[in-house]
Protein backbone atom coordinates (compact mmCIF):
# COMPACT_ATOMS: atom_id res chain seq x y z
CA UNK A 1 -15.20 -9.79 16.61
CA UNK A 2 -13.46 -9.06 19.71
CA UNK A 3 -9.71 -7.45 20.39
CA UNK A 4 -8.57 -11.00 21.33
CA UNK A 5 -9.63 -12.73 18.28
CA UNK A 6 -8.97 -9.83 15.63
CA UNK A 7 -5.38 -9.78 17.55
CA UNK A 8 -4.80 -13.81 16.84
CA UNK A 9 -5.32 -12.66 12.65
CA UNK A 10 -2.07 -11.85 10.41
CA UNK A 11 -1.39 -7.82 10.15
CA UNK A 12 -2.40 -8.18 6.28
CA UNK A 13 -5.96 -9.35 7.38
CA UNK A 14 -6.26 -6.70 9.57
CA UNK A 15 -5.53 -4.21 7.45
CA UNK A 16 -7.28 -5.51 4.80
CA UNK A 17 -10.47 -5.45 6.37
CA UNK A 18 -9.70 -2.31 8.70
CA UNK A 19 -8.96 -0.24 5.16
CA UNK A 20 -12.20 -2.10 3.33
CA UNK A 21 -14.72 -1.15 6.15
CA UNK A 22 -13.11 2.44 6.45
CA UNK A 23 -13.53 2.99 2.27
CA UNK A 24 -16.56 1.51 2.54
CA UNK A 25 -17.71 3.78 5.12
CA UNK A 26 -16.07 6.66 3.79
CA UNK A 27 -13.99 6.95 7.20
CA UNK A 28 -11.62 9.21 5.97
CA UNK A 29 -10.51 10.21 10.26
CA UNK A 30 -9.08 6.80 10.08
CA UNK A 31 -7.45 6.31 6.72
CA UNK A 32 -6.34 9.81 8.05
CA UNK A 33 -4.73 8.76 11.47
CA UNK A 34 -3.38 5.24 9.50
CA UNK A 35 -1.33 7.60 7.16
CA UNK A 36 -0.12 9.93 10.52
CA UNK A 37 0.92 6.94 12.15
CA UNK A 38 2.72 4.70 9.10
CA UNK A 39 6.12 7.06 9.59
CA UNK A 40 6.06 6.17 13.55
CA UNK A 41 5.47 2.70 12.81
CA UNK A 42 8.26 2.89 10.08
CA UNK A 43 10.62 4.17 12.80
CA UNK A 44 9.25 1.84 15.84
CA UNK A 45 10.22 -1.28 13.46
CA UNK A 46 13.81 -0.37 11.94
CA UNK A 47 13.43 1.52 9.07
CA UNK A 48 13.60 5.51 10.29
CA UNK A 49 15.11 6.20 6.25
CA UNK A 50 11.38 5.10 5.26
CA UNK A 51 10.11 7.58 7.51
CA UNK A 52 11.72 10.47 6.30
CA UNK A 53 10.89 9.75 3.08
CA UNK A 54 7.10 9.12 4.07
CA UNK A 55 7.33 12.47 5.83
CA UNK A 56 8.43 14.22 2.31
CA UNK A 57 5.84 13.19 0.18
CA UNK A 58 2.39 12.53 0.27
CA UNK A 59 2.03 10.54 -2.39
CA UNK A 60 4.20 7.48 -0.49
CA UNK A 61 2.13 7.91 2.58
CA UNK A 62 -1.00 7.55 0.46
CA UNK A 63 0.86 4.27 -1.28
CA UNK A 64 2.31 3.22 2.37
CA UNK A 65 -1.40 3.14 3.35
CA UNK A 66 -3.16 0.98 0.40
CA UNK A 67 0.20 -1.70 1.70
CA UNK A 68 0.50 -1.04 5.11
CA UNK A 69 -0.78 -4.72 6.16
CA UNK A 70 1.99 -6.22 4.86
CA UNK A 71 5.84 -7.50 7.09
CA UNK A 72 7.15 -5.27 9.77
CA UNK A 73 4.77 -2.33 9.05
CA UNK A 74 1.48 -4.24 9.34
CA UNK A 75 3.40 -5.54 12.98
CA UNK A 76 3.93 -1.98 13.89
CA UNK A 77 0.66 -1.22 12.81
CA UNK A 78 -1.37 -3.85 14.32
CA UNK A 79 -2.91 -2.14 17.51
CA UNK A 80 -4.19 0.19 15.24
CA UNK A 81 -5.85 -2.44 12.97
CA UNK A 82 -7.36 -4.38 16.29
CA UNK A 83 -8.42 -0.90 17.60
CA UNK A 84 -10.25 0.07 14.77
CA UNK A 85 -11.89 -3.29 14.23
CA UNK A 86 -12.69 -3.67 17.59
CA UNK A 87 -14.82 -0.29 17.36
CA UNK A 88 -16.81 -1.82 14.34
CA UNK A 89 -18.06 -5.37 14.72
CA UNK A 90 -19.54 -5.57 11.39
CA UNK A 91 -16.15 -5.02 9.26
């Protein structure tokens, strides 16, 4: 599937099948660099107290991650999803 027509999906969708392909696949580099990025994302959309908190402990980041498809942080995280997808066709 192509950037433009993984972009025109919901965020949940893309996360759900950007997570799925990268358990899967045992891609832990990009469950990795989705956890990095989920404070940023928390900031860039409104919500910088989520971020510090993310920042603090692990354990949120790892929960942030499982949900991170869902309202304004699967919209933050988006190019990541379509990035990511875009890279493997078969997800």
């Amino acid at each position: 599937m192509d950037s433009e027509a993984l972009d025109s999906l919901p965020a949940s969708e893309l996360h759900e099948r950007a997570v799925r392909y990268a358990v899967r696949h045992g891609d832990f580099g990009f469950l990795w660099d989705l956890l990095s990025k989920i404070p940023a994302a928390e900031v860039a959309s409104g919500h910088s107290g989520e971020a510090a908190n993310d920042l603090s402990r692990v354990s949120a980041l790892l929960s942030d991650a499982m949900s991170a498809g869902e309202g304004h942080l699967g919209e933050a995280l988006r190019p990541v999803y379509v990035e990511y997808l875009t890279k493997h066709p078969d997800a």
